[in-house]
C-alpha atoms as a PDB file:
ATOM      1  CA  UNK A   1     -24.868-106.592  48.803  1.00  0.00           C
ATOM      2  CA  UNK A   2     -24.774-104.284  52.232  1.00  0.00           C
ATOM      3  CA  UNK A   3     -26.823-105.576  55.124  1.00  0.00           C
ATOM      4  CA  UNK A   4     -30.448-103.470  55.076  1.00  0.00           C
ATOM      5  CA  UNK A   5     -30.206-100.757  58.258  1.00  0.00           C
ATOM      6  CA  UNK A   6     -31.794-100.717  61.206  1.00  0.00           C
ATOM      7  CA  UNK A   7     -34.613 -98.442  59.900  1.00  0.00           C
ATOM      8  CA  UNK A   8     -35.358-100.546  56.363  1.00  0.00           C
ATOM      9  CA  UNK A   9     -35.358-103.766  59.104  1.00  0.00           C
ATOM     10  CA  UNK A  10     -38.166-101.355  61.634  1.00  0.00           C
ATOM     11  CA  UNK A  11     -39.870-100.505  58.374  1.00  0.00           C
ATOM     12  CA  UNK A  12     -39.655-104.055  57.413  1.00  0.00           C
ATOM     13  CA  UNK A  13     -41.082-105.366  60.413  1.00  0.00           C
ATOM     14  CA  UNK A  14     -44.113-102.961  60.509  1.00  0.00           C
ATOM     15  CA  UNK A  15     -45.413-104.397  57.380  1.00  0.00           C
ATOM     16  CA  UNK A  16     -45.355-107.846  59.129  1.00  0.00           C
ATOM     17  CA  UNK A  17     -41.914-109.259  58.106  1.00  0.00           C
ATOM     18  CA  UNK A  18     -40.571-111.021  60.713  1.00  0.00           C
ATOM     19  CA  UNK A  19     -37.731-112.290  59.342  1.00  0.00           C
ATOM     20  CA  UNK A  20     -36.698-108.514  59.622  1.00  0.00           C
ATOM     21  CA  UNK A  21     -37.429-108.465  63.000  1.00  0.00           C
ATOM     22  CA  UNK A  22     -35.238-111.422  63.531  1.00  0.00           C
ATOM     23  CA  UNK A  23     -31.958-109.853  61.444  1.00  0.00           C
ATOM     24  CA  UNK A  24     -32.869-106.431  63.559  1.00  0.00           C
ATOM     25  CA  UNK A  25     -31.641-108.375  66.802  1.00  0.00           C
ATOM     26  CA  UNK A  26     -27.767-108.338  66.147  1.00  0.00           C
ATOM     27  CA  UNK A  27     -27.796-105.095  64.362  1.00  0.00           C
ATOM     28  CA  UNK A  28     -28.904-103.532  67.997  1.00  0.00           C
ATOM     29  CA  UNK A  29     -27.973-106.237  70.501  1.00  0.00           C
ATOM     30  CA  UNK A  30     -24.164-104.612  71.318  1.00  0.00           C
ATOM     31  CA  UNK A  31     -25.757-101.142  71.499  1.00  0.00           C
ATOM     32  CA  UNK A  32     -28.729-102.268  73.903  1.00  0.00           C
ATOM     33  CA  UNK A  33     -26.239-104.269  75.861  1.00  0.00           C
ATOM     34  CA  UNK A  34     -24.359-101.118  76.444  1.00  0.00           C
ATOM     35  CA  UNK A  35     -27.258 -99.240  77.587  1.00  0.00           C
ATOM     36  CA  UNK A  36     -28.319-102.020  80.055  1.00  0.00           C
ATOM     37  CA  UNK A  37     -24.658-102.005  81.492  1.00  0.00           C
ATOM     38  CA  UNK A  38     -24.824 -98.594  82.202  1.00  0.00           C
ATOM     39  CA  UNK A  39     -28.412 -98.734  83.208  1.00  0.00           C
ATOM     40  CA  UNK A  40     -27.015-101.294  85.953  1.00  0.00           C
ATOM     41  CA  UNK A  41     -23.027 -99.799  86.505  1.00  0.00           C
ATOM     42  CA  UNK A  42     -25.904 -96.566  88.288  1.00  0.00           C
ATOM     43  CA  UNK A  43     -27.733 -99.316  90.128  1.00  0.00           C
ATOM     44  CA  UNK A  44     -26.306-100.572  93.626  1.00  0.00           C
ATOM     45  CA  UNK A  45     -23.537-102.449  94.277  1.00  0.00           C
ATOM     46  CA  UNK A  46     -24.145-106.133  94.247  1.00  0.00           C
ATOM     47  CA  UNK A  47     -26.575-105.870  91.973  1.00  0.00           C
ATOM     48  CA  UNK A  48     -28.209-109.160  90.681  1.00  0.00           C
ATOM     49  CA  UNK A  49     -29.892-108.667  87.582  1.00  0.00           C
ATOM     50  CA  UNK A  50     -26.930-109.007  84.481  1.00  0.00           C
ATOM     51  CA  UNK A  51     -26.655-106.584  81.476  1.00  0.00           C
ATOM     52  CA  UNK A  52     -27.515-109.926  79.006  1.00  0.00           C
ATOM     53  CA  UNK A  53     -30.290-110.793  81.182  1.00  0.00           C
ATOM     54  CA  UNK A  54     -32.056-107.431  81.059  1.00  0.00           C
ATOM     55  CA  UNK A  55     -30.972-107.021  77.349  1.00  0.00           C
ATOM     56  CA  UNK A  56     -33.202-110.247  76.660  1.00  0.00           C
ATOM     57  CA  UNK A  57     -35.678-109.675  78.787  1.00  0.00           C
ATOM     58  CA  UNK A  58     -36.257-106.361  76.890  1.00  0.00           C
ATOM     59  CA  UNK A  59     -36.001-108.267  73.640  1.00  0.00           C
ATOM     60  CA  UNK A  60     -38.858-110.262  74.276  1.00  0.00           C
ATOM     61  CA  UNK A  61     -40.732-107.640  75.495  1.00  0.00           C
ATOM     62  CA  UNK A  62     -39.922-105.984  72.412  1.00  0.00           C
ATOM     63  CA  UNK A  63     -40.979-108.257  69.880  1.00  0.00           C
ATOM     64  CA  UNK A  64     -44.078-108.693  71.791  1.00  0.00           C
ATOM     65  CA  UNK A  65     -45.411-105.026  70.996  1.00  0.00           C
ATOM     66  CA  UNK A  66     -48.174-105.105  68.781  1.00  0.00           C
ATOM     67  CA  UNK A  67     -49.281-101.622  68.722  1.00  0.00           C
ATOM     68  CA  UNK A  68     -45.850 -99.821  67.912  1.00  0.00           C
ATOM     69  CA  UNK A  69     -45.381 -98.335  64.441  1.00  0.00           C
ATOM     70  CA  UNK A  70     -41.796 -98.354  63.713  1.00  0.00           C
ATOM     71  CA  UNK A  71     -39.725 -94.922  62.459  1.00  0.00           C
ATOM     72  CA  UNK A  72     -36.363 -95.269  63.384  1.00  0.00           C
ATOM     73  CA  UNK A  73     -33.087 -96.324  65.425  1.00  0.00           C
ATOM     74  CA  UNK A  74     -33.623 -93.800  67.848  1.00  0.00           C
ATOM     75  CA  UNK A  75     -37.442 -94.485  68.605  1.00  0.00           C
ATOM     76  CA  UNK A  76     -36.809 -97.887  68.571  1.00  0.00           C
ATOM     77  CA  UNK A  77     -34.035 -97.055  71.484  1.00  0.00           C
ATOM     78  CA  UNK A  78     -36.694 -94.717  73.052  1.00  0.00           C
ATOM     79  CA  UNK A  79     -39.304 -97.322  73.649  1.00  0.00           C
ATOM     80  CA  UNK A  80     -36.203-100.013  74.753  1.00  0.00           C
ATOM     81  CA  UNK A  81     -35.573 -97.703  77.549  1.00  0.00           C
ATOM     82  CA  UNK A  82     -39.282 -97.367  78.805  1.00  0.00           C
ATOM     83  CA  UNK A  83     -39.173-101.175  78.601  1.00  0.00           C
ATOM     84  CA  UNK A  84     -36.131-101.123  80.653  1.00  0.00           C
ATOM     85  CA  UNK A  85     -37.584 -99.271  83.218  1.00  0.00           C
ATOM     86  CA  UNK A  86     -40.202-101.203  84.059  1.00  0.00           C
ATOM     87  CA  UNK A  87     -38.107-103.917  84.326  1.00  0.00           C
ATOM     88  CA  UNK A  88     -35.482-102.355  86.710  1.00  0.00           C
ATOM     89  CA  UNK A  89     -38.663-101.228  88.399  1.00  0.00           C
ATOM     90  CA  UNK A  90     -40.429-104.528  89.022  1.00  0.00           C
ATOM     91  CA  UNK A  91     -37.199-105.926  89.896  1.00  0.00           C
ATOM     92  CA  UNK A  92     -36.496-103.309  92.625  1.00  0.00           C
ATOM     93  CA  UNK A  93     -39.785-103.542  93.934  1.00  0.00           C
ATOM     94  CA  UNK A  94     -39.394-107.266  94.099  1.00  0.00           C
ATOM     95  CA  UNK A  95     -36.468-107.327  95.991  1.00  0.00           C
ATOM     96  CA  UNK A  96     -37.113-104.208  98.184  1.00  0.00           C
ATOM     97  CA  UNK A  97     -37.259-105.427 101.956  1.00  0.00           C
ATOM     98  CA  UNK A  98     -40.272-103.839 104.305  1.00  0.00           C
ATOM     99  CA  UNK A  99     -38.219-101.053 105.577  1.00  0.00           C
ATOM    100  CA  UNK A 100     -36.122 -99.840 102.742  1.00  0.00           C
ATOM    101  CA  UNK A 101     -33.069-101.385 104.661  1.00  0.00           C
ATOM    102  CA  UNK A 102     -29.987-100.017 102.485  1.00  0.00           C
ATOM    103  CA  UNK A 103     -31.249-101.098  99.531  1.00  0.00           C
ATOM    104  CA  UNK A 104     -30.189 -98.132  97.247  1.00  0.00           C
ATOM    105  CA  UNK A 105     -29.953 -98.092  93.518  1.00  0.00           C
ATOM    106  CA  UNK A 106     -27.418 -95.631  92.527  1.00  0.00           C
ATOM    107  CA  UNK A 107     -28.387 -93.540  89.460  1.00  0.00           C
ATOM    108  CA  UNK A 108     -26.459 -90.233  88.115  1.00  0.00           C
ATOM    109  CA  UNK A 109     -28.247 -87.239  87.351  1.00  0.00           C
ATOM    110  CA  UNK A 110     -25.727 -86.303  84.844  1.00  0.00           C
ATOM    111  CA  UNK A 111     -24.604 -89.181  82.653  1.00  0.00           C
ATOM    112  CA  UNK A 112     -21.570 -87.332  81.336  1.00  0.00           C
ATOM    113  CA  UNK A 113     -20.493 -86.948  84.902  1.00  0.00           C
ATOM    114  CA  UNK A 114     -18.195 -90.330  84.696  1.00  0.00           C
ATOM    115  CA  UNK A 115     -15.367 -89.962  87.556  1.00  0.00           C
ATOM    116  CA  UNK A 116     -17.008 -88.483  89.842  1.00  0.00           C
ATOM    117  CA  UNK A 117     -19.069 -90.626  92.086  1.00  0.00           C
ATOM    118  CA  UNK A 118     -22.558 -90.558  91.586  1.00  0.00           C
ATOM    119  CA  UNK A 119     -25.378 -89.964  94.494  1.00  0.00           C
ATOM    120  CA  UNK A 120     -27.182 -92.721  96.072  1.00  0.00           C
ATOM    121  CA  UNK A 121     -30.691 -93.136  94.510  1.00  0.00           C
ATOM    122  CA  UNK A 122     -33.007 -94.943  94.700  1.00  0.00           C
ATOM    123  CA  UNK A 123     -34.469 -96.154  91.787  1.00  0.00           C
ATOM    124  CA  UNK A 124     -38.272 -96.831  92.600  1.00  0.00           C
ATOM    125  CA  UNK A 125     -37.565 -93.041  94.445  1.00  0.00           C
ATOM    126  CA  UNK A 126     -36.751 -91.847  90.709  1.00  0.00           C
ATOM    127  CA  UNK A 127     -39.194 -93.786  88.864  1.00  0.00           C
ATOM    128  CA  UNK A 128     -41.912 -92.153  91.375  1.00  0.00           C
ATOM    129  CA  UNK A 129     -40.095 -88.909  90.402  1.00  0.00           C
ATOM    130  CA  UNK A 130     -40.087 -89.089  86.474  1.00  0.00           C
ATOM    131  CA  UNK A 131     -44.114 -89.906  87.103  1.00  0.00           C
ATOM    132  CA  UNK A 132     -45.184 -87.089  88.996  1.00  0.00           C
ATOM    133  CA  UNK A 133     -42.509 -84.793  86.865  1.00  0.00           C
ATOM    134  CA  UNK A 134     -45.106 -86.402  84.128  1.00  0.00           C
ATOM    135  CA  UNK A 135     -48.079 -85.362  85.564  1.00  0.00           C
ATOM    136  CA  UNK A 136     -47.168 -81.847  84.690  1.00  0.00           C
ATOM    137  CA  UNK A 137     -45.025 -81.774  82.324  1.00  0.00           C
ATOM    138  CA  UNK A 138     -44.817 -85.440  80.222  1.00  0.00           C
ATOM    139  CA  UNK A 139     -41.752 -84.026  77.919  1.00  0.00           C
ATOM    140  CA  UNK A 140     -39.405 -83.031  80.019  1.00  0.00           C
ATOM    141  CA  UNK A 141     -40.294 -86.263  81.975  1.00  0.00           C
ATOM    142  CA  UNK A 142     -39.468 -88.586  78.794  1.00  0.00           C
ATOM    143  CA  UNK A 143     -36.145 -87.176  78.004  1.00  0.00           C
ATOM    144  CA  UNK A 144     -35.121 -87.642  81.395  1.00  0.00           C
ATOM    145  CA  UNK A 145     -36.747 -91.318  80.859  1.00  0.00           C
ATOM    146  CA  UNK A 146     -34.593 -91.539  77.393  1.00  0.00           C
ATOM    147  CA  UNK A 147     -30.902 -90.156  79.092  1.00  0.00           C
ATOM    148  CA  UNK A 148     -31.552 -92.403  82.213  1.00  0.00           C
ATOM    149  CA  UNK A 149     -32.704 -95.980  80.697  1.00  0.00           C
ATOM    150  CA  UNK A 150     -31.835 -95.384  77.091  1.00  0.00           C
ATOM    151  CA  UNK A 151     -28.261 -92.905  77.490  1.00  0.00           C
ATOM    152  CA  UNK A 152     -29.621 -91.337  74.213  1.00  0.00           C
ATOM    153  CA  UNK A 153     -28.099 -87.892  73.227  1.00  0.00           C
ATOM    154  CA  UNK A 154     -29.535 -84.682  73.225  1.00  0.00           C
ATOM    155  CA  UNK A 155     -29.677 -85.209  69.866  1.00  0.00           C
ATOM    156  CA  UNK A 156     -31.183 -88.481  69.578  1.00  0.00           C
ATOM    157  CA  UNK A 157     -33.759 -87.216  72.547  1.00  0.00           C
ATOM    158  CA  UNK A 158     -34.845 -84.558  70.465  1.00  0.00           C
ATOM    159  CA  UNK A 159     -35.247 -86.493  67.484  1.00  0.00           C
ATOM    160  CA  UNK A 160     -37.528 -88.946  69.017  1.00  0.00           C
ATOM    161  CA  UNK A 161     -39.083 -86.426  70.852  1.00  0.00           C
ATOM    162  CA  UNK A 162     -39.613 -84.029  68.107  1.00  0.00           C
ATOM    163  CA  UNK A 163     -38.153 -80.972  69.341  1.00  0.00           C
ATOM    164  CA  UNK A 164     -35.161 -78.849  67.960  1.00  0.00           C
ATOM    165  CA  UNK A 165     -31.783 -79.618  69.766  1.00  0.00           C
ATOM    166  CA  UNK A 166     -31.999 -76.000  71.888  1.00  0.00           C
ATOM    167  CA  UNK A 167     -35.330 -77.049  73.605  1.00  0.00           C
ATOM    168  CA  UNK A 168     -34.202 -80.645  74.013  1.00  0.00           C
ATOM    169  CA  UNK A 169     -31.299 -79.095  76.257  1.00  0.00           C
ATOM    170  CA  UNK A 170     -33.359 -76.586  77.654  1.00  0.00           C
ATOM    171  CA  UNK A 171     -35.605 -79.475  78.867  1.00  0.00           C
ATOM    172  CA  UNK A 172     -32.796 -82.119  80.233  1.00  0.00           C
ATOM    173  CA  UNK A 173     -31.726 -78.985  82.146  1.00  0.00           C
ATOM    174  CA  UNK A 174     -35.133 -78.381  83.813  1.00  0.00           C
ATOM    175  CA  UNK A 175     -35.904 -82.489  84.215  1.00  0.00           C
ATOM    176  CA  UNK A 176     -32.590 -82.541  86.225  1.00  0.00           C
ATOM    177  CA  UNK A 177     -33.117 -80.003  88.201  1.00  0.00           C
ATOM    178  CA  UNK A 178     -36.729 -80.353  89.178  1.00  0.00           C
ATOM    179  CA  UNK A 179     -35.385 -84.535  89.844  1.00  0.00           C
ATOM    180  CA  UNK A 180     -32.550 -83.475  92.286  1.00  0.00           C
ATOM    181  CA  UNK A 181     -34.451 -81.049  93.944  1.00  0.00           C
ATOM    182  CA  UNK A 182     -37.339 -84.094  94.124  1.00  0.00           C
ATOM    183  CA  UNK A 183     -35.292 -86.436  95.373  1.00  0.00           C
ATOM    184  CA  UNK A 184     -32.677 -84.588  97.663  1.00  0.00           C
ATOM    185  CA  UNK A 185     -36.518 -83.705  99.495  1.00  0.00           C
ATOM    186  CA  UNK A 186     -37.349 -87.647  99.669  1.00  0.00           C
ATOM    187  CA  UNK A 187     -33.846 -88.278 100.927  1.00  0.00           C
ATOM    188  CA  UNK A 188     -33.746 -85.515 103.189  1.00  0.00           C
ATOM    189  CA  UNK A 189     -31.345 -83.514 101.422  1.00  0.00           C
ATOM    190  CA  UNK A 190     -28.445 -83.945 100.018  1.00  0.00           C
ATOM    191  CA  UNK A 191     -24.522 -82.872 100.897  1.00  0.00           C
ATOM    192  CA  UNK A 192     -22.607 -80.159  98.251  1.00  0.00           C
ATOM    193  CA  UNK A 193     -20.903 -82.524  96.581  1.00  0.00           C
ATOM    194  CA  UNK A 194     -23.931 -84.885  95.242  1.00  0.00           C
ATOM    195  CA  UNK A 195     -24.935 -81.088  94.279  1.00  0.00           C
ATOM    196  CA  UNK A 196     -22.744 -80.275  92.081  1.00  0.00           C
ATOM    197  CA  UNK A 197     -23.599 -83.861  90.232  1.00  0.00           C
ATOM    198  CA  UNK A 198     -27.085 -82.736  89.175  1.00  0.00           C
END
């Protein structure tokens, strides 16, 4: 007998079973754990908060959602990474001093960007970003949302955004853009070579 998917388990748990939501835990626990690593390898050095630690703190704000209906891997992944926002977000504004004094969370506009080093960023600078980018334009601010926090695809992002692949990109594209140019104005600018990052 094969294990039931991730999917039958979300489909599973909408109707109430929560023995489904229990078996859905180990099914996604390596692939969320992931996510939260890289989440945190953007963050600052010396960074406090753990990958497991965020992965379970997630978790259990996960299983507490009452008002979700359930489609699929990648939605579930979609609303793990809002989750995981918040988190990094309450935790940065908990341990941000009264002046800002160097405490930087480093974030990559471009995920696939892995040697090079990434710009300094803070992260409650681009969570104020990816709100006001909502304010206008809420798409283009939740696939930045799912690359950042969730390191979905195009692909996936499209999927749980509804949109075809071509205007998923076409969006990413813009978010980034309209972020760097955001935040290189909050930081005072930026030098050529966190440029050619975004």
């Amino acid at each position: 007998m094969t294990p039931p998917d991730v999917t039958t388990l979300l489909e599973a748990w909408n109707e109430g079973d929560l023995d489904a939501r229990e078996q859905l835990m180990p099914l996604v626990y390596d692939e969320l754990r992931r996510r939260a690593a890289a989440s945190l390898r953007r963050e600052r050095q010396g960074h406090t908060l753990q990958p497991t630690a965020l992965v379970h703190e997630a978790y259990l704000r996960l299983v507490d959602q009452r008002r979700v209906a359930w489609r699929n891997r990648a939605q579930f992944l979609a609303v793990a990474a809002g989750i995981m926002r918040r988190i990094l977000v309450d935790w940065a504004r908990a341990h941000r001093t009264a002046k800002r004094s160097g405490l930087w969370s480093r974030v990559t506009l471009d995920a696939t960007v892995a040697t090079a080093r990434p710009p300094d960023i803070d992260l409650l600078d681009l969570d104020a970003a990816l709100t006001r980018l909502a304010a206008f334009d809420a798409r283009k601010s939740r696939i930045a949302e799912l690359r950042f926090f969730a390191g979905l695809s195009l692909e996936e992002a499209g999927h749980v955004l509804q949109v075809a692949p071509r205007t998923a990109e076409r969006d990413w594209q813009a978010a980034r853009a309209w972020l760097f140019k955001a935040l290189s104005e909050n930081r005072g600018g930026a030098s050529e070579s966190t440029r050619d990052d975004a």
